[in-house]
PDB file of N, CA and C in Angstrom:
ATOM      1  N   UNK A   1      77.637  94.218 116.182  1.00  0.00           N
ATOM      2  CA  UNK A   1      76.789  93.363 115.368  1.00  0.00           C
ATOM      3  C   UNK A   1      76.668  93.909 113.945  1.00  0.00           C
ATOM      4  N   UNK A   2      76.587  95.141 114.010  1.00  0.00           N
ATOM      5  CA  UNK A   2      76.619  95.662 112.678  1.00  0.00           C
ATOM      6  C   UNK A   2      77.626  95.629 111.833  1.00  0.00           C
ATOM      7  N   UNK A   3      78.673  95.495 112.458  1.00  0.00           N
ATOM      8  CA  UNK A   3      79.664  95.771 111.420  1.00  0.00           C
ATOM      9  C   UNK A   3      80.332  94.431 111.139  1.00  0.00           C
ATOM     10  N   UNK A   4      79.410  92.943 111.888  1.00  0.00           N
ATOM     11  CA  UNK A   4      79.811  92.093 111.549  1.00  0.00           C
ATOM     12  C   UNK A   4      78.850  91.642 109.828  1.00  0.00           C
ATOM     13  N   UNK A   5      77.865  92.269 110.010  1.00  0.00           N
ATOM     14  CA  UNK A   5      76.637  92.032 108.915  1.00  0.00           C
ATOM     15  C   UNK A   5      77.438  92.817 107.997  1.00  0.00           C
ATOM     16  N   UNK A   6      78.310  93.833 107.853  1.00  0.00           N
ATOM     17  CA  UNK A   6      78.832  94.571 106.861  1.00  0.00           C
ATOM     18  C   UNK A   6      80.144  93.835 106.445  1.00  0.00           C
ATOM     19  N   UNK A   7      80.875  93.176 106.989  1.00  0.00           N
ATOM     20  CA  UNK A   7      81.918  92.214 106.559  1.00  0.00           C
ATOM     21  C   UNK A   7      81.333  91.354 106.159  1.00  0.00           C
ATOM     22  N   UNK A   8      80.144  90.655 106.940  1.00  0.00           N
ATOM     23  CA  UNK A   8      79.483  89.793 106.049  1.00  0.00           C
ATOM     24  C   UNK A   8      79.555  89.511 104.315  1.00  0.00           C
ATOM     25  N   UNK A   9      78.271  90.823 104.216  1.00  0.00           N
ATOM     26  CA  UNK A   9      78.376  91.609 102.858  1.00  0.00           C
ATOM     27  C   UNK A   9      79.868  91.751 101.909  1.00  0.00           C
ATOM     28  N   UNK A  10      80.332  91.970 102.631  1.00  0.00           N
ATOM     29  CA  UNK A  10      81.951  92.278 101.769  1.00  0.00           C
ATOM     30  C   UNK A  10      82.529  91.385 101.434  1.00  0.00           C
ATOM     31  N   UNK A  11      82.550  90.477 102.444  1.00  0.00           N
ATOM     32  CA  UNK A  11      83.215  88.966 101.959  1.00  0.00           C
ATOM     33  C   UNK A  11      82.561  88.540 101.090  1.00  0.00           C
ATOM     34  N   UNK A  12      81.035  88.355 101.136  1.00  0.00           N
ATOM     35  CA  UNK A  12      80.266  87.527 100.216  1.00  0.00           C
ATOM     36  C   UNK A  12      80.527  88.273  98.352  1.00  0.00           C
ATOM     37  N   UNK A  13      80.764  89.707  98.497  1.00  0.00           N
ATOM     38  CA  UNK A  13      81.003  90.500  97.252  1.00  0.00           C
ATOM     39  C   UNK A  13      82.968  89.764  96.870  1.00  0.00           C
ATOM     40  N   UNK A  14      82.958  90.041  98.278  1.00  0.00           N
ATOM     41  CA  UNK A  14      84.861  89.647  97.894  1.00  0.00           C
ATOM     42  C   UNK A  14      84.873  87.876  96.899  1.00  0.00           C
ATOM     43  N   UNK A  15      84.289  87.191  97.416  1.00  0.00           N
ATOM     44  CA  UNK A  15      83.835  86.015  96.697  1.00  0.00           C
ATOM     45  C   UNK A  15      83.280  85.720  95.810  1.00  0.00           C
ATOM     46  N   UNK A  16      82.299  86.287  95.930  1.00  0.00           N
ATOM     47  CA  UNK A  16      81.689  86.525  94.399  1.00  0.00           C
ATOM     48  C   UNK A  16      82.246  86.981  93.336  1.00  0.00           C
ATOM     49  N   UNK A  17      82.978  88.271  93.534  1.00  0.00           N
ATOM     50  CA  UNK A  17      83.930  88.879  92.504  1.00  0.00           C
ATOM     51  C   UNK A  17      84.854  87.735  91.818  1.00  0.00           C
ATOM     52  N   UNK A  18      85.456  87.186  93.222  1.00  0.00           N
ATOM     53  CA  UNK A  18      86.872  86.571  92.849  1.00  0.00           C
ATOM     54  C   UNK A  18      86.689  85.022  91.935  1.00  0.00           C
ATOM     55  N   UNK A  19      85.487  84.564  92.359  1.00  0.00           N
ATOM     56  CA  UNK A  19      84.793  83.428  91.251  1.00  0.00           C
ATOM     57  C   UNK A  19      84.324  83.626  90.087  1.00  0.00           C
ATOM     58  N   UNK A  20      83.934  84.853  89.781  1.00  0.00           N
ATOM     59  CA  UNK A  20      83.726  84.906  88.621  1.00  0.00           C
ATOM     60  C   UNK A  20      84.286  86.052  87.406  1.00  0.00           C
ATOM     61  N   UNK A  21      85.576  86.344  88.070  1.00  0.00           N
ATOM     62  CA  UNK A  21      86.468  86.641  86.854  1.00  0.00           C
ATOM     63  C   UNK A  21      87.318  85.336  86.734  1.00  0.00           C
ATOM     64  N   UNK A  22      87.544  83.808  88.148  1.00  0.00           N
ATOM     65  CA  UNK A  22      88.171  83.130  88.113  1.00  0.00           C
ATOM     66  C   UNK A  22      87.456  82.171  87.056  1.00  0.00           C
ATOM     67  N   UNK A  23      86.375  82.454  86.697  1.00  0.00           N
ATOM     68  CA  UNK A  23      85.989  81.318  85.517  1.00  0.00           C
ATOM     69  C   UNK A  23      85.893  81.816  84.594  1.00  0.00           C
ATOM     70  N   UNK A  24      85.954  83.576  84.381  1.00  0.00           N
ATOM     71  CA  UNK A  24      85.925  83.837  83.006  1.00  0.00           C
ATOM     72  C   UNK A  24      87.223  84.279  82.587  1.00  0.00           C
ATOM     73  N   UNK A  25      88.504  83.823  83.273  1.00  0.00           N
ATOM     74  CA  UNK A  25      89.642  83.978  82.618  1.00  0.00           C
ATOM     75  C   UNK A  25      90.442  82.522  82.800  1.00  0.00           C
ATOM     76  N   UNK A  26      89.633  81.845  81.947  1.00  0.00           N
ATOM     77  CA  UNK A  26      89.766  80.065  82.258  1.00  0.00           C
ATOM     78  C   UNK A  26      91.209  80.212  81.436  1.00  0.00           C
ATOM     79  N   UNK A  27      91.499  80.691  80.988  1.00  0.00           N
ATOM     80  CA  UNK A  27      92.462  80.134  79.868  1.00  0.00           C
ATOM     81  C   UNK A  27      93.619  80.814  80.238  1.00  0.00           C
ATOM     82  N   UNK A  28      93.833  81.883  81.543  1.00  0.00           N
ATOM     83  CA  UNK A  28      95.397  82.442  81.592  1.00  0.00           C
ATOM     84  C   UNK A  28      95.326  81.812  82.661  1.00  0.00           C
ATOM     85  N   UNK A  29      96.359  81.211  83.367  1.00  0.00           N
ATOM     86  CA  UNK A  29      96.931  80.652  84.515  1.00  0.00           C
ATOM     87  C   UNK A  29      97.253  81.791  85.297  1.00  0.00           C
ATOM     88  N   UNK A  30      98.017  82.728  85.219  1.00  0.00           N
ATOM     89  CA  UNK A  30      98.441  83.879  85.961  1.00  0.00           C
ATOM     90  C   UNK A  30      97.321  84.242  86.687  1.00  0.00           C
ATOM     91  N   UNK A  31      96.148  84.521  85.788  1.00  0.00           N
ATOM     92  CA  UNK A  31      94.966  85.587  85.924  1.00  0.00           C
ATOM     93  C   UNK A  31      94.106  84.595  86.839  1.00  0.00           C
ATOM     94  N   UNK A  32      94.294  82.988  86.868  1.00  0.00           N
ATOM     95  CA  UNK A  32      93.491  82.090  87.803  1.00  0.00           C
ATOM     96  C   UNK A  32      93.887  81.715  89.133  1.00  0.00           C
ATOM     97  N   UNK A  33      95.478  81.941  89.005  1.00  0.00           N
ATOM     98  CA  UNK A  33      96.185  82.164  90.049  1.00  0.00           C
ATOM     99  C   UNK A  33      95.488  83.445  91.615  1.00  0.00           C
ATOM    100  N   UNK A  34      95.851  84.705  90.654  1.00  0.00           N
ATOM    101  CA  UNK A  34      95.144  85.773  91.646  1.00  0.00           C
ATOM    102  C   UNK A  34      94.147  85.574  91.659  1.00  0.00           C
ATOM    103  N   UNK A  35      92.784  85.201  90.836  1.00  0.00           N
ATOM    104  CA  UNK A  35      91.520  85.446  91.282  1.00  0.00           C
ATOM    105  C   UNK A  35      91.291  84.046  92.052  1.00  0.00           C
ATOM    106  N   UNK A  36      92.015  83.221  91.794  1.00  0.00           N
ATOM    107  CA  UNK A  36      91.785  81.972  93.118  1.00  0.00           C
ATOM    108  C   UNK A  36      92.127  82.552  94.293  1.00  0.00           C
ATOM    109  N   UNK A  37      93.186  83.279  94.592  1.00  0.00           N
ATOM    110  CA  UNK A  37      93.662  83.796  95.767  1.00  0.00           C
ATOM    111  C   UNK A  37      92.973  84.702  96.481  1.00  0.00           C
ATOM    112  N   UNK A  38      92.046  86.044  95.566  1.00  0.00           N
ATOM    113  CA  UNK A  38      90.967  86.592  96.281  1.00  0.00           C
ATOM    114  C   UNK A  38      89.729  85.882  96.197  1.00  0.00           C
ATOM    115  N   UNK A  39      89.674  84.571  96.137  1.00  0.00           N
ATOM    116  CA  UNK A  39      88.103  84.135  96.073  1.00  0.00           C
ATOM    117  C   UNK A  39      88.858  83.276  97.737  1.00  0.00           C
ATOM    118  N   UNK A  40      89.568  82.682  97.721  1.00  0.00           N
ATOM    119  CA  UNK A  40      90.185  82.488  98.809  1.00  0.00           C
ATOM    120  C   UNK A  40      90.182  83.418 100.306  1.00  0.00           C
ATOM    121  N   UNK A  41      90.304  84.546  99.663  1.00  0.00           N
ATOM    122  CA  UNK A  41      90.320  85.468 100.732  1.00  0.00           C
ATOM    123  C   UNK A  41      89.013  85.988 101.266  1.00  0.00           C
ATOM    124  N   UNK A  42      87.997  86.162 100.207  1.00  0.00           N
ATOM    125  CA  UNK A  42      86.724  86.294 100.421  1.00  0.00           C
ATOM    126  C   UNK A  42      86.223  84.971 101.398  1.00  0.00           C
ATOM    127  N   UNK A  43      86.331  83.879 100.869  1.00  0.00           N
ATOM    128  CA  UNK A  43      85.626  82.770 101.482  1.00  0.00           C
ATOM    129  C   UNK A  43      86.347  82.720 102.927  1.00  0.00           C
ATOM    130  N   UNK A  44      87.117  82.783 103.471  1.00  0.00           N
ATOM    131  CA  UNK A  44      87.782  83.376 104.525  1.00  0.00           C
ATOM    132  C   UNK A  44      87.242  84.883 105.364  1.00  0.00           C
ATOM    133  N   UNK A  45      86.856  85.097 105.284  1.00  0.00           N
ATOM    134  CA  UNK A  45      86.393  86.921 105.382  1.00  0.00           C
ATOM    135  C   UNK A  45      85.019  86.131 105.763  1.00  0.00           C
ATOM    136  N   UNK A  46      84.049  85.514 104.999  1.00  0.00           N
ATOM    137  CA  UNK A  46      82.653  84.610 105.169  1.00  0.00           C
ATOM    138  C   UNK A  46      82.854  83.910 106.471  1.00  0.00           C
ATOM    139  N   UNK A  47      83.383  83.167 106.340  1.00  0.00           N
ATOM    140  CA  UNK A  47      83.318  81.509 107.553  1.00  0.00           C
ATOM    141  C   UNK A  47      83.787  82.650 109.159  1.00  0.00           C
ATOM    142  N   UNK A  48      84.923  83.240 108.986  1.00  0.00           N
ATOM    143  CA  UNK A  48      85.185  84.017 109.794  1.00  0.00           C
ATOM    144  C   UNK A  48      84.158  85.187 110.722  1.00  0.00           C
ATOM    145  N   UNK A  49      83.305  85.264 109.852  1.00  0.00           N
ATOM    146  CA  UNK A  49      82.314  86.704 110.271  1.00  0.00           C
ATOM    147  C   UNK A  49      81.545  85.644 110.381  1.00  0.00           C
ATOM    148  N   UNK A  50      80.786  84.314 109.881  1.00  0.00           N
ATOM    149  CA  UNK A  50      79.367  83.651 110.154  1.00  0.00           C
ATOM    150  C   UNK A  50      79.696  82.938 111.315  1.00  0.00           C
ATOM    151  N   UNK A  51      80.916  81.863 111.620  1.00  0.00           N
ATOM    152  CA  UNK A  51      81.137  81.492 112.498  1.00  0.00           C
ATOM    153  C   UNK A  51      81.129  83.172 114.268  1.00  0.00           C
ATOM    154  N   UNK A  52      81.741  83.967 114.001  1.00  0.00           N
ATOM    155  CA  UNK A  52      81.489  85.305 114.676  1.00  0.00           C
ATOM    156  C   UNK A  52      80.062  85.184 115.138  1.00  0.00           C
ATOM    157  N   UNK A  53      79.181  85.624 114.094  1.00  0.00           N
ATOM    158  CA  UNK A  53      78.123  85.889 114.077  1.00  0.00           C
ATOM    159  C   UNK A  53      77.124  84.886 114.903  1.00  0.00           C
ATOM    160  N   UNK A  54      76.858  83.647 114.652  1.00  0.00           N
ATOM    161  CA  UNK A  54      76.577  82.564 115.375  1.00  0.00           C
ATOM    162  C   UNK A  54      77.077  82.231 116.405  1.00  0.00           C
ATOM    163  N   UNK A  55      78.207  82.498 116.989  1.00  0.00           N
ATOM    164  CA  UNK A  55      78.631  82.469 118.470  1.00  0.00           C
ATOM    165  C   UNK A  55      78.205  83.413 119.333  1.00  0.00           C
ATOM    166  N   UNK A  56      77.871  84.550 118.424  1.00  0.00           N
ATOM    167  CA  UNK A  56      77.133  85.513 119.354  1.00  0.00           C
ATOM    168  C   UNK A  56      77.984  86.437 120.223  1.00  0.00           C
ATOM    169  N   UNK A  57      79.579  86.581 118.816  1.00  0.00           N
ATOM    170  CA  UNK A  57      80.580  87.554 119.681  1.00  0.00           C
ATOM    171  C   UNK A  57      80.203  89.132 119.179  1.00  0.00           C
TER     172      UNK A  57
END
């Protein structure tokens, strides 16, 4: 249980991070590319551990 609350946390940082260098580098495509891809990965890392979490695995 705990270490689902700690992925929790991580994803939600992994997402957070990845949204907001993805809007403050509006203007390079490259740079919106990767940070779409780790905001992607974060939000993934989330649904994965809450859905977890709520099933009660």
């Amino acid at each position: 249980m705990i270490w689902s609350v700690i992925f929790l946390v991580i994803g939600i940082m992994v997402l957070a991070a990845g949204l907001y260098y993805f809007l403050k580098e509006k203007n390079d495509p490259e740079s919106r590319k990767i940070y779409g891809i780790i905001s992607v990965a974060g939000a993934v890392i989330v649904v994965y551990t809450a859905v977890k979490l709520l099933a009660g695995f």
